[in-house]
Protein backbone atom coordinates (compact mmCIF):
# COMPACT_ATOMS: atom_id res chain seq x y z
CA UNK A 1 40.67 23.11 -43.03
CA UNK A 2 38.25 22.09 -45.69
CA UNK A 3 35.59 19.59 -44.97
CA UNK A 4 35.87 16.36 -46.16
CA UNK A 5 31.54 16.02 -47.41
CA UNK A 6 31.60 12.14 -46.41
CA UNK A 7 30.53 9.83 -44.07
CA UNK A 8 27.10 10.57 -42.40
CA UNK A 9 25.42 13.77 -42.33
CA UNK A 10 22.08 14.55 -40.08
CA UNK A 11 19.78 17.01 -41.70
CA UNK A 12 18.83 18.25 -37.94
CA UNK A 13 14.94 18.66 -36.84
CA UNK A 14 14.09 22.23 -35.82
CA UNK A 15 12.27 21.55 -32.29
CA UNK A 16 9.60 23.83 -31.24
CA UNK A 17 7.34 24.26 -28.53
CA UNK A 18 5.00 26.93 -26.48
CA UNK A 19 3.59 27.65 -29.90
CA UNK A 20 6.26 27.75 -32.42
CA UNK A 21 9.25 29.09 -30.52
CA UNK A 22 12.52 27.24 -31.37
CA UNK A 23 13.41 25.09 -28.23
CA UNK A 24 16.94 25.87 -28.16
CA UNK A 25 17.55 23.87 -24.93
CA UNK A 26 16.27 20.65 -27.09
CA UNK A 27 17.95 21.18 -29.87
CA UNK A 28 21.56 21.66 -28.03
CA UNK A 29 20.74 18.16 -26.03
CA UNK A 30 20.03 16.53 -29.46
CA UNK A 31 23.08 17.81 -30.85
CA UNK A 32 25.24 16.64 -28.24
CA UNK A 33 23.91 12.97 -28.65
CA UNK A 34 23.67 12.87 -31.88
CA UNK A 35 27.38 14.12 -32.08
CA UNK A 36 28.20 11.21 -30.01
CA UNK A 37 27.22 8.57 -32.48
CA UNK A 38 30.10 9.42 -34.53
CA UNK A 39 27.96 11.44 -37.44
CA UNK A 40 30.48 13.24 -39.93
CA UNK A 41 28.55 16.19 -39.22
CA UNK A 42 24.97 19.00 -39.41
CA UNK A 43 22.91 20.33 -42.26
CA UNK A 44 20.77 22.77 -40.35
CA UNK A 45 17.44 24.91 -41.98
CA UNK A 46 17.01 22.75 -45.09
CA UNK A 47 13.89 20.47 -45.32
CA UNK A 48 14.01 18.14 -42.32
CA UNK A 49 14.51 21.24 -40.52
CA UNK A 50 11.96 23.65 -41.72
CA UNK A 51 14.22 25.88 -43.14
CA UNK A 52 11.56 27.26 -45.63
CA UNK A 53 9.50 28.33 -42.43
CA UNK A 54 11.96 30.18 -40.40
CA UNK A 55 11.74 33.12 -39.47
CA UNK A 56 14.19 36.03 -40.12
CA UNK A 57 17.24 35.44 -37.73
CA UNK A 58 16.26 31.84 -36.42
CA UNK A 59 19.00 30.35 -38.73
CA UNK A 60 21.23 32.19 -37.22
CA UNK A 61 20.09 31.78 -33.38
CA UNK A 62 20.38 27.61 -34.80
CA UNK A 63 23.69 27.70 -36.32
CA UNK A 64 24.62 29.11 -32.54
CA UNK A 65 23.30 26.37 -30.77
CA UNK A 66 24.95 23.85 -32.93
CA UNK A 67 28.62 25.51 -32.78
CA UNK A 68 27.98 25.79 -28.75
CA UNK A 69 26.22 22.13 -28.43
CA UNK A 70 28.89 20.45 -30.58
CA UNK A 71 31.77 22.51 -31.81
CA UNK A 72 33.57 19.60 -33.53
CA UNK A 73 31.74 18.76 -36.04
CA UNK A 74 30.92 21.13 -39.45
CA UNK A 75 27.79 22.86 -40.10
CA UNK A 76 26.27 23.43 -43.34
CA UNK A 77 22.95 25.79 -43.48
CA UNK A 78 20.17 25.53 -46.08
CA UNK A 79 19.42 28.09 -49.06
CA UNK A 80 15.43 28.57 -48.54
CA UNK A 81 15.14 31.42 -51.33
CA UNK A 82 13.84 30.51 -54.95
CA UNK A 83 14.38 33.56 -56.85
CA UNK A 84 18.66 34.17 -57.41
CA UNK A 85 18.37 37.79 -56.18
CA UNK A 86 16.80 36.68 -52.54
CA UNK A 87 18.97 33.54 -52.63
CA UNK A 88 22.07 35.50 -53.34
CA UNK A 89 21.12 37.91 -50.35
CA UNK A 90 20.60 35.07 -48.11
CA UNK A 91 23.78 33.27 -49.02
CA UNK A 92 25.58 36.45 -48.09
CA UNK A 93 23.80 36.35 -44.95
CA UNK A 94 24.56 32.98 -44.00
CA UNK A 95 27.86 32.96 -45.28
CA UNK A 96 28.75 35.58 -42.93
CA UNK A 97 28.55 33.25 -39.92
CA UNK A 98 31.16 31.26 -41.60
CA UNK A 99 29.65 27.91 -41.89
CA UNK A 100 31.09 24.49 -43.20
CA UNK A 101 28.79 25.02 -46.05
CA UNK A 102 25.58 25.66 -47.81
CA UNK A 103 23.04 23.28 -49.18
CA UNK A 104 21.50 24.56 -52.40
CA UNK A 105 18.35 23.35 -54.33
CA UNK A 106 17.98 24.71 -57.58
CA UNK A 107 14.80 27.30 -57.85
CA UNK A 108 11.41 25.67 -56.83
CA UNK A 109 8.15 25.96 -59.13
CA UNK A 110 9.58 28.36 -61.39
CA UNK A 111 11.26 25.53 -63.23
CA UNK A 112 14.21 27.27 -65.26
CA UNK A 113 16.13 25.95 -67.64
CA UNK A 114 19.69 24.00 -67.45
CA UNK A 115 21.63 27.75 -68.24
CA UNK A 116 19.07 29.43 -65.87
CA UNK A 117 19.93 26.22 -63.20
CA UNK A 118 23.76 27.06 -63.82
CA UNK A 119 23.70 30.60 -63.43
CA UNK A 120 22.10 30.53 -60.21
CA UNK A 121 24.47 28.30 -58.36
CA UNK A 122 27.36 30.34 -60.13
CA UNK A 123 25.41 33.29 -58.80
CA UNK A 124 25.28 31.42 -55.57
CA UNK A 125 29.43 30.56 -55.13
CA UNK A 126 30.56 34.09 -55.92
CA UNK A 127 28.60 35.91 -53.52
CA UNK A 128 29.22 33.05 -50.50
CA UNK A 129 32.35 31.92 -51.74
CA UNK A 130 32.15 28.82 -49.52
CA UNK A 131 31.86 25.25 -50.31
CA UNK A 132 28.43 24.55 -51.38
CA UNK A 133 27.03 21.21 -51.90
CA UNK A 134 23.89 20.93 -54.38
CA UNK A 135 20.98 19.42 -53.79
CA UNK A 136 19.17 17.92 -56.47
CA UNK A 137 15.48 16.42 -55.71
CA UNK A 138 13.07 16.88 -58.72
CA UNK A 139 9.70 15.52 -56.80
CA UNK A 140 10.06 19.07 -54.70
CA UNK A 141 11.41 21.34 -57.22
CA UNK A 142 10.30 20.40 -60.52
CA UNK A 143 13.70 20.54 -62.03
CA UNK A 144 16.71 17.69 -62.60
CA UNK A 145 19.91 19.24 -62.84
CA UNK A 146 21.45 17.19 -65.48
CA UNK A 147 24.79 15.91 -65.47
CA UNK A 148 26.20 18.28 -67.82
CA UNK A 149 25.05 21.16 -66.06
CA UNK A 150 26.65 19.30 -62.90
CA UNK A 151 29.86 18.82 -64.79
CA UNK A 152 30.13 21.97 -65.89
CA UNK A 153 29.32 23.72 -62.30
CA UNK A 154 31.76 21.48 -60.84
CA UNK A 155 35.07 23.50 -62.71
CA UNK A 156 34.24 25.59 -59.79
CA UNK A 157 36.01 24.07 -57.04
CA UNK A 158 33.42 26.08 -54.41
CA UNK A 159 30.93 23.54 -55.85
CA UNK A 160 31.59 20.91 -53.52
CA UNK A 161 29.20 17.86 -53.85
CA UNK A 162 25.60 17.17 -54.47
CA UNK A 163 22.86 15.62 -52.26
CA UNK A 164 21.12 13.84 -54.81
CA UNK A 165 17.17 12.71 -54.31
CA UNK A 166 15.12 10.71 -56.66
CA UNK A 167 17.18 9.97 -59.27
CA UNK A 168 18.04 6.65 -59.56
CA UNK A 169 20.88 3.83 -59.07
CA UNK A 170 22.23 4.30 -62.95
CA UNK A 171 21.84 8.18 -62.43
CA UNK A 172 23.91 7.91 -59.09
CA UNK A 173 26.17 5.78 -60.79
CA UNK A 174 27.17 8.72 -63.64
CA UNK A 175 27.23 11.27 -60.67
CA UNK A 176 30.40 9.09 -58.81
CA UNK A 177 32.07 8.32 -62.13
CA UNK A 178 31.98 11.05 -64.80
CA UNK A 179 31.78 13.80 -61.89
CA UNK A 180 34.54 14.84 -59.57
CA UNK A 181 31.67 15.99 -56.79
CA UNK A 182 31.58 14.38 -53.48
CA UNK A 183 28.07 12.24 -53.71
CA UNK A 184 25.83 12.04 -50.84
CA UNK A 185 22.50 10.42 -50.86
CA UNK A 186 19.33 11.60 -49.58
CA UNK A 187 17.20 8.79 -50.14
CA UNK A 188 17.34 7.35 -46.74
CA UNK A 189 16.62 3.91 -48.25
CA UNK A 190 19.02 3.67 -50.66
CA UNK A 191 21.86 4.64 -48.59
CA UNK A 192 23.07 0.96 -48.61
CA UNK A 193 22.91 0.59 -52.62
CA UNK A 194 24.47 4.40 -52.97
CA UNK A 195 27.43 3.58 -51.03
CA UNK A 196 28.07 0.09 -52.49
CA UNK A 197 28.47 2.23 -55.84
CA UNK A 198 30.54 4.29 -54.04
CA UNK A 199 29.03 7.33 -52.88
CA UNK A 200 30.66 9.11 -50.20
CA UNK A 201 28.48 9.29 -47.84
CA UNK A 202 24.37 10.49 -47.07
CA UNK A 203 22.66 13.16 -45.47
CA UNK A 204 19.90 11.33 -44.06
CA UNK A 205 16.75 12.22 -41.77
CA UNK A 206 15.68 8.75 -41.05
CA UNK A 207 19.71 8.51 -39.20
CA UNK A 208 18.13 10.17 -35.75
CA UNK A 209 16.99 6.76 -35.56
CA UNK A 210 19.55 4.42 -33.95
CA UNK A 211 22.69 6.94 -35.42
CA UNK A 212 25.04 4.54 -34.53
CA UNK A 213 23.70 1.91 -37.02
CA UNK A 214 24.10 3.89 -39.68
CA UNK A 215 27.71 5.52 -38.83
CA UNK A 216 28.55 1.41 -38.47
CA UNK A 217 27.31 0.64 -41.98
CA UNK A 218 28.81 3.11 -43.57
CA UNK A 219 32.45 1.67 -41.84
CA UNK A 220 31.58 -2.06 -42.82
CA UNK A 221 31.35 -0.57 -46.45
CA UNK A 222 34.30 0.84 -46.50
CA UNK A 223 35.76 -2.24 -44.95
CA UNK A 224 34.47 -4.34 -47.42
CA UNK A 225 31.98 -6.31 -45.25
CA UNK A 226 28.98 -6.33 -47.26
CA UNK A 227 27.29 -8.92 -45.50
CA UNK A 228 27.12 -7.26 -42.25
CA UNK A 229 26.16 -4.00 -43.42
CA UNK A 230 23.46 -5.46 -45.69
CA UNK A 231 22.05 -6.53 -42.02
CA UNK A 232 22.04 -3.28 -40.97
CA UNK A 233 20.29 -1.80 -43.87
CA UNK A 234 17.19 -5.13 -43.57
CA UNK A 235 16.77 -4.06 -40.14
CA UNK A 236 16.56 -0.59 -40.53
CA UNK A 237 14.11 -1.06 -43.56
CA UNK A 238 11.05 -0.96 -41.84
CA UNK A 239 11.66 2.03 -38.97
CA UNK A 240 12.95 4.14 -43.12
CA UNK A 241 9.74 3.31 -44.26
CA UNK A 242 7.85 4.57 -41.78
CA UNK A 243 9.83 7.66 -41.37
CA UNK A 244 8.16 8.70 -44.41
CA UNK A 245 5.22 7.63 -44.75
CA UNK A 246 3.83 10.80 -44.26
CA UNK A 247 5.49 14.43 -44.97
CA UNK A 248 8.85 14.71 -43.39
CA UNK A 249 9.88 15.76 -40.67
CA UNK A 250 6.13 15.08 -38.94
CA UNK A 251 7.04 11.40 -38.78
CA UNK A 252 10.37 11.95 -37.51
CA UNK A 253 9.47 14.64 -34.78
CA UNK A 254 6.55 12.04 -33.10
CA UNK A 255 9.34 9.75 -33.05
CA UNK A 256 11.56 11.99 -31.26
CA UNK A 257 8.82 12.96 -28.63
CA UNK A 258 7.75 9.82 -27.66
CA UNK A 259 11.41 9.54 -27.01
CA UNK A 260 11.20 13.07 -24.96
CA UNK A 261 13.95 14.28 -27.43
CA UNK A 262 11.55 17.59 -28.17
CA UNK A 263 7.86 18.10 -28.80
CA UNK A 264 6.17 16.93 -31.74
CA UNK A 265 5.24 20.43 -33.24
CA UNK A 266 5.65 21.73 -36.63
CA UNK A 267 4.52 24.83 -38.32
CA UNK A 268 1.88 24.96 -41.00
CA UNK A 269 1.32 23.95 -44.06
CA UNK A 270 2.89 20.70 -42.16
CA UNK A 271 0.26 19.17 -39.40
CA UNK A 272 1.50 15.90 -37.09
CA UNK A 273 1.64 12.37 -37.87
CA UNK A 274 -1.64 10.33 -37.87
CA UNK A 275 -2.25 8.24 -34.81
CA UNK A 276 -1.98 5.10 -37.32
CA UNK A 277 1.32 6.03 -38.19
CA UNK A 278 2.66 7.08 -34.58
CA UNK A 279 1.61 2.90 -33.47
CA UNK A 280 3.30 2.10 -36.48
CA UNK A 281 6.52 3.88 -35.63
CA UNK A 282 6.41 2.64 -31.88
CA UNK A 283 5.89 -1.38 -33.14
CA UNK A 284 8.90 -0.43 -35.75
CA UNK A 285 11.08 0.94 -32.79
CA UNK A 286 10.37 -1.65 -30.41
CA UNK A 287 11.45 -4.23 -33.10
CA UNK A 288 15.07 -1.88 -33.89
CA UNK A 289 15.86 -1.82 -30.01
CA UNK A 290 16.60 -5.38 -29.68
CA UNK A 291 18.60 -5.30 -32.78
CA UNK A 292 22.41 -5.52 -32.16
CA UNK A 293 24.96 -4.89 -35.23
């Protein structure tokens, strides 16, 4: 059955612990509750989850956990390789799993140009022939896939949807009407904007936090109660803010371990949140828990 890319999406953490070894048991227990919140669904390996540091066959061994810890709900793995060759051989790779999915940035620091952006992705449907959604965020890869490009990629009904970072309310705007992609933000604080303009949904770290807030804004929107999910977003403003304060996922994981959710370690080049910022995030949190939708 194909997967209807709405709704809202957790980009999963990665846990780790005893120096770096994925904490399988963590992640399953995560999954589970997180699953229970009523989320649409898992986009595993990509940033929030350290895709780009995995190790060979940890994608894999995650994808596993997720299908056993919450079988219900679709999967969609991250594309880590730059260069099209590598990227190809990895979405052949993950394809072969038979995910929901695959979220695809266009090459990082080699900045190519809008043909060189298309080819790749074309590249990138024939050889996993799955749905793949996009994922357009210029601040990490130096590029903006521009709307033709997007409008031409999307004649290819594989191309699925874009997850679309930095660009703007009048860029999101052009994406949901001259486009026939499903639109998902990833700016976790502009989730209430992007879906009052009609976006279909978000992928969205900062939603570990209090899920069920999120799942129940995105519902009031769709049942035309702005008012109430306007209170949602003000009150999770603050706890979104903080969340990225400093380089996701640090922020995110301290959360999640001072709620005994997993550890707080990452791998390098990314170190943990500052003690400032872990306060910060417990005064935010205390203020969320009393907050009732």
């Amino acid at each position: 059955m194909p997967v209807n890319f709405s709704g809202v999406w957790i980009p999963i953490v990665t846990p780790f612990c005893c120096g770096g070894v994925i904490d399988h048991a963590a992640l399953a227990c995560l999954a589970r509750h997180l699953a229970g919140q009523g989320i649409a669904g898992f986009v595993a390996g990509a940033t929030t989850g350290e895709g780009a540091l995995l190790h060979p066959g940890e994608q894999e061994a995650i994808f596993d956990t997720l299908r056993g810890a919450a079988p219900e709900l679709p999967v969609v793995l991250g594309v880590t390789q730059f260069a099209t060759e590598a990227a190809v051989a990895q979405a052949r790779s993950l394809a072969a799993l038979r995910p929901d999915g695959l979220l695809v940035t266009p090459p990082s620091y080699l900045r190519p140009s809008q043909q060189g952006i298309r080819r790749h992705f074309e590249a990138l449907a024939q050889a996993a022939d799955l749905p793949l959604l996009i994922y357009n965020i210029p601040y990490r890869t130096g590029v903006t896939i521009e709307l033709e490009t997007l409008q031409a990629l999307a004649t290819d009904a594989r191309i699925a949807g874009i997850k679309e970072c930095g660009g703007g309310m009048e860029r999101m705007q052009r994406l949901i009407n001259e486009t026939p992609l499903r639109v998902l933000t990833g700016d976790d604080n502009q989730i209430f904007m992007a879906l009052c303009l009609g976006a279909d949904g978000a992928i969205a770290a900062a939603a570990h936090v209090r899920t069920e807030l999120y799942v129940r804004m995105f519902d009031l929107l769709r049942e035309g109660q702005l008012a109430q999910a306007r209170r949602i977003h003000a009150a999770l403003a603050s706890i979104v803010g903080s969340l990225f304060a400093e380089p996701n996922p640090a922020p995110l994981k301290a959360w999640l371990a001072s709620e005994e959710w997993c550890e707080p370690e990452l791998r390098l080049p990314f170190v943990p949140a500052s003690l400032k910022l872990r306060e910060r995030l417990l005064a935010d949190w205390a203020v969320l828990q009393k907050f009732e939708a």
